[in-house]
N, C-alpha and C. Protein backbone atom coordinates (compact mmCIF):
# COMPACT_ATOMS: atom_id res chain seq x y z
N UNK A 1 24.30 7.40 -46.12
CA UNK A 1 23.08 6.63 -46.23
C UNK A 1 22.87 5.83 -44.94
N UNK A 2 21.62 6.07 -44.29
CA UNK A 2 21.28 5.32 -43.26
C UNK A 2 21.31 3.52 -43.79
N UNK A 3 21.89 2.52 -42.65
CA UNK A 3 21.78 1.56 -43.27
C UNK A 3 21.22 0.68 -41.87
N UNK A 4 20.05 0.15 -42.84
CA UNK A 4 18.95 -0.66 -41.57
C UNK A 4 18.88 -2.31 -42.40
N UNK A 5 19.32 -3.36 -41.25
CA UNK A 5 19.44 -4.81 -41.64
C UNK A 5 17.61 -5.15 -41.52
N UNK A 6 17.79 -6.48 -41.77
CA UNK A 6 16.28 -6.77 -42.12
C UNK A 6 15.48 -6.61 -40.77
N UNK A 7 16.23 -7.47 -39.61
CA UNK A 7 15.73 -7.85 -38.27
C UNK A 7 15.16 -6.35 -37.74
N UNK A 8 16.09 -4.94 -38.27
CA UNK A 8 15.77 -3.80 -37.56
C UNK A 8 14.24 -3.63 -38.26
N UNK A 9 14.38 -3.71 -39.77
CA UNK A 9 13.47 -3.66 -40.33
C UNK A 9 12.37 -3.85 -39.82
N UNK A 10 12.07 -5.15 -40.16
CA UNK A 10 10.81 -6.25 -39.33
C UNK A 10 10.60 -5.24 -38.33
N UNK A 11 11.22 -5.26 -37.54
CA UNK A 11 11.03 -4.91 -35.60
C UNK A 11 10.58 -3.43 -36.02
N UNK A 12 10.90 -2.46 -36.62
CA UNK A 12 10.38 -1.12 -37.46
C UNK A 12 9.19 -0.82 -37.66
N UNK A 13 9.06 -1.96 -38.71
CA UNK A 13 7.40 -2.28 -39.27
C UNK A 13 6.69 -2.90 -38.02
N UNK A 14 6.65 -4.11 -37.32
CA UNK A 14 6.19 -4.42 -36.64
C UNK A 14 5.08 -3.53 -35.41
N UNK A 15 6.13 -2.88 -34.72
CA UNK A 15 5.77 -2.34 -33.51
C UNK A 15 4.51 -1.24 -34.11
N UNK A 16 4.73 -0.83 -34.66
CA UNK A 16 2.92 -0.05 -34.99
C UNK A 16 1.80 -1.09 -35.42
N UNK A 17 2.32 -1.95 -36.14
CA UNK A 17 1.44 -2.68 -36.22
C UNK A 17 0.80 -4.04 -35.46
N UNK A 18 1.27 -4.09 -34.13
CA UNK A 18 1.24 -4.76 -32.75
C UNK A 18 -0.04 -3.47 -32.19
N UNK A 19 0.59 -2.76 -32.52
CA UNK A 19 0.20 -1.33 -31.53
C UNK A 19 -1.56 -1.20 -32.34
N UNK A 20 -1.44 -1.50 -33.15
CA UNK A 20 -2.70 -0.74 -34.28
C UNK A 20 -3.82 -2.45 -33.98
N UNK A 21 -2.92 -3.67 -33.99
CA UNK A 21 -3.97 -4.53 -33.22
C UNK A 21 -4.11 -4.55 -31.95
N UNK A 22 -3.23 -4.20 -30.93
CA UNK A 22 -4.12 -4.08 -29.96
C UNK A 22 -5.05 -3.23 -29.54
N UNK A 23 -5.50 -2.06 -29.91
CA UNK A 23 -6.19 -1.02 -30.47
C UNK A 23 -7.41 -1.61 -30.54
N UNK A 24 -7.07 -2.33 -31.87
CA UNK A 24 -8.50 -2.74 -32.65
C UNK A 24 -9.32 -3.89 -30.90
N UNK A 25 -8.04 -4.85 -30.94
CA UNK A 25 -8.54 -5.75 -29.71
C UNK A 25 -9.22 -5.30 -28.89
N UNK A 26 -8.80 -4.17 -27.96
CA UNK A 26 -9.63 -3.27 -27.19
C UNK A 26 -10.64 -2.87 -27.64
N UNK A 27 -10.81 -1.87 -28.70
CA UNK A 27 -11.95 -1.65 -29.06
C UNK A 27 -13.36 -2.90 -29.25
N UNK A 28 -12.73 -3.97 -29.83
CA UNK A 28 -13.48 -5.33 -29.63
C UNK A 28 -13.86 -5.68 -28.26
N UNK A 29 -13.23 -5.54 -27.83
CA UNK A 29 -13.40 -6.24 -26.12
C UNK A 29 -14.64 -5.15 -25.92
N UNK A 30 -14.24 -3.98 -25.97
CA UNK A 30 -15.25 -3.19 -25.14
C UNK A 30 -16.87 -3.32 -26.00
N UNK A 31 -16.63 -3.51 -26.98
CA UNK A 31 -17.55 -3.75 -28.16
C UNK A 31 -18.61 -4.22 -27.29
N UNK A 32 -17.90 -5.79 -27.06
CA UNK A 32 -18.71 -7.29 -26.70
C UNK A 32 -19.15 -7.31 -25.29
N UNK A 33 -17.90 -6.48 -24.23
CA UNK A 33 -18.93 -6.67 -22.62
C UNK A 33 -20.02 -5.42 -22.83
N UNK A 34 -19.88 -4.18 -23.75
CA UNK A 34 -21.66 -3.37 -23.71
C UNK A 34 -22.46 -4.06 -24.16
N UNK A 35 -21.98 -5.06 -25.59
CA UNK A 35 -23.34 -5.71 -25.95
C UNK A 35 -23.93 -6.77 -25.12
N UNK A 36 -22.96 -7.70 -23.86
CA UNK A 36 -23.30 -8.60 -22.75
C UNK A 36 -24.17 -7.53 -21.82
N UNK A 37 -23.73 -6.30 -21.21
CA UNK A 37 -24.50 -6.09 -20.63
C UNK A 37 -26.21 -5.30 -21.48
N UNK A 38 -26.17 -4.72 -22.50
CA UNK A 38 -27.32 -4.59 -23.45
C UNK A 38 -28.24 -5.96 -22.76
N UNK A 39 -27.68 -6.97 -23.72
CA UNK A 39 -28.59 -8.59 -23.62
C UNK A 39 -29.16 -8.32 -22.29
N UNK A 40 -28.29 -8.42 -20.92
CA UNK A 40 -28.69 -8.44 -19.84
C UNK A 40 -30.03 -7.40 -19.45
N UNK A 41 -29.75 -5.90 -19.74
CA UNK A 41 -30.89 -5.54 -19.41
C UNK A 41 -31.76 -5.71 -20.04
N UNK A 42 -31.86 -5.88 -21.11
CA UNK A 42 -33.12 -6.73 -22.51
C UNK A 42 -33.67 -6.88 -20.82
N UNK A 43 -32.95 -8.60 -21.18
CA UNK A 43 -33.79 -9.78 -20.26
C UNK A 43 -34.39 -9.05 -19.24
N UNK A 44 -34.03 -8.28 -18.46
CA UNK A 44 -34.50 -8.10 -17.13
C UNK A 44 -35.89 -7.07 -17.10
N UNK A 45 -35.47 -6.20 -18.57
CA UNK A 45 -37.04 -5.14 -18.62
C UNK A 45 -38.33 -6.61 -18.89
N UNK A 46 -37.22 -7.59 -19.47
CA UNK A 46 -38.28 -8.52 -20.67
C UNK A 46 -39.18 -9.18 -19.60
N UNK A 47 -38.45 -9.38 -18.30
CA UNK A 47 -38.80 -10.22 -17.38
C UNK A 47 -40.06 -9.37 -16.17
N UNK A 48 -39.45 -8.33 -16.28
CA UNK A 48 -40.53 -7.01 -15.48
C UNK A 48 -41.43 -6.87 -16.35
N UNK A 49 -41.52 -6.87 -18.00
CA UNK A 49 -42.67 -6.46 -18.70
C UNK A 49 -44.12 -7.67 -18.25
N UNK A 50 -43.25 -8.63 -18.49
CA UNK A 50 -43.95 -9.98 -17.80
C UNK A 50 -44.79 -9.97 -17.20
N UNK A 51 -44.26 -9.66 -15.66
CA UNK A 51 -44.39 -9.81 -14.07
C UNK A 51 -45.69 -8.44 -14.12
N UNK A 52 -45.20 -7.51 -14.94
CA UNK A 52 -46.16 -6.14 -15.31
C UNK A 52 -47.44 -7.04 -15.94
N UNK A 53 -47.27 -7.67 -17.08
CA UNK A 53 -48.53 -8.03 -17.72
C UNK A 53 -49.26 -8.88 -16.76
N UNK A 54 -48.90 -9.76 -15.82
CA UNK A 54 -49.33 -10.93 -15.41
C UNK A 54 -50.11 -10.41 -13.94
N UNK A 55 -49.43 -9.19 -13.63
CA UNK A 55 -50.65 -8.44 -12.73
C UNK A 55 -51.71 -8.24 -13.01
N UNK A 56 -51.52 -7.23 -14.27
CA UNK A 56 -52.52 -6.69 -14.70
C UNK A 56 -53.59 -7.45 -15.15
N UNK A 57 -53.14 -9.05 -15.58
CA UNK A 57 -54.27 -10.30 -15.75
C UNK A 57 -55.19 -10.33 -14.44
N UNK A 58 -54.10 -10.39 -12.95
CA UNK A 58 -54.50 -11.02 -12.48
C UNK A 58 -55.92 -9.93 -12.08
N UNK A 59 -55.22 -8.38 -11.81
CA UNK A 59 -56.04 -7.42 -11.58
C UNK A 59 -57.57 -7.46 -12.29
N UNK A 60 -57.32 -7.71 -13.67
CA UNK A 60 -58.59 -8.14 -14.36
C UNK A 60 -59.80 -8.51 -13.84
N UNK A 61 -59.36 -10.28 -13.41
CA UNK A 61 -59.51 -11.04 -13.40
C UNK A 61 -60.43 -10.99 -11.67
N UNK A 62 -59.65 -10.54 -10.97
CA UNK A 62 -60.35 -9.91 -9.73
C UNK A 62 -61.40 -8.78 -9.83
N UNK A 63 -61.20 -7.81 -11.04
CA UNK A 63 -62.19 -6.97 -11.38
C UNK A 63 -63.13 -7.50 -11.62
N UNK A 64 -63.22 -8.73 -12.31
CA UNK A 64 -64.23 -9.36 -13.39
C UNK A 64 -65.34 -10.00 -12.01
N UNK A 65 -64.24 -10.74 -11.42
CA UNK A 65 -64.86 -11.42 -10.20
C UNK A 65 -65.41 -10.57 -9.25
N UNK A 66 -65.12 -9.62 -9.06
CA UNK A 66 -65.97 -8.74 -7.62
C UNK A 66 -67.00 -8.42 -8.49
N UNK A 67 -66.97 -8.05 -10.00
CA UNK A 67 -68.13 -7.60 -10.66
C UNK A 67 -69.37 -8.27 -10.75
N UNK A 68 -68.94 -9.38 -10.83
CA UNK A 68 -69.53 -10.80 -11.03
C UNK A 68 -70.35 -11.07 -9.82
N UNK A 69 -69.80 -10.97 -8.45
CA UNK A 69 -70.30 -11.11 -7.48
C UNK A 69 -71.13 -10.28 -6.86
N UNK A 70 -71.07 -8.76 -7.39
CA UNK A 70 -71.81 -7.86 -6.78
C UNK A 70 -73.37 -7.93 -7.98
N UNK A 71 -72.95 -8.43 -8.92
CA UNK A 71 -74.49 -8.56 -9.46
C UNK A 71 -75.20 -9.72 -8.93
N UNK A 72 -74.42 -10.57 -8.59
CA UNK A 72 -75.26 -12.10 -8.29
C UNK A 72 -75.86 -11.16 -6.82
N UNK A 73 -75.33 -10.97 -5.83
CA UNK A 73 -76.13 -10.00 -4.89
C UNK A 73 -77.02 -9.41 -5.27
């Protein structure tokens, strides 16, 4: 009969299950910097959609005005 004391025991059980959380840890880690960089490009289309709309005001807005001016002529 194989004979295993507790300490071997423990240390037996243990090591896969060290092994099986750092696993999970990693997988977490990598989880959280794709979803940091996700957020990041959000913001940055969010910030170009912007800068996009706020042309196109201004473009308007110059349309409206040359229009404006070529009838008063």
């Amino acid at each position: 009969m194989i004979e295993i004391n507790i300490g071997a025991l423990v240390v037996l059980l243990g090591i896969p299950t060290a092994a099986t959380g750092f696993c999970f840890w990693m997988l977490e880690h990598r989880i959280q910097k794709r979803e940091k960089q996700k957020e990041a490009e959000e913001a940055k289309r969010q910030k170009e959609a912007a800068a996009r709309e706020r042309a196109r005001e201004d473009l308007q807005i110059i349309t409206i005005q040359g229009t404006s001016a070529a009838i008063v002529h």
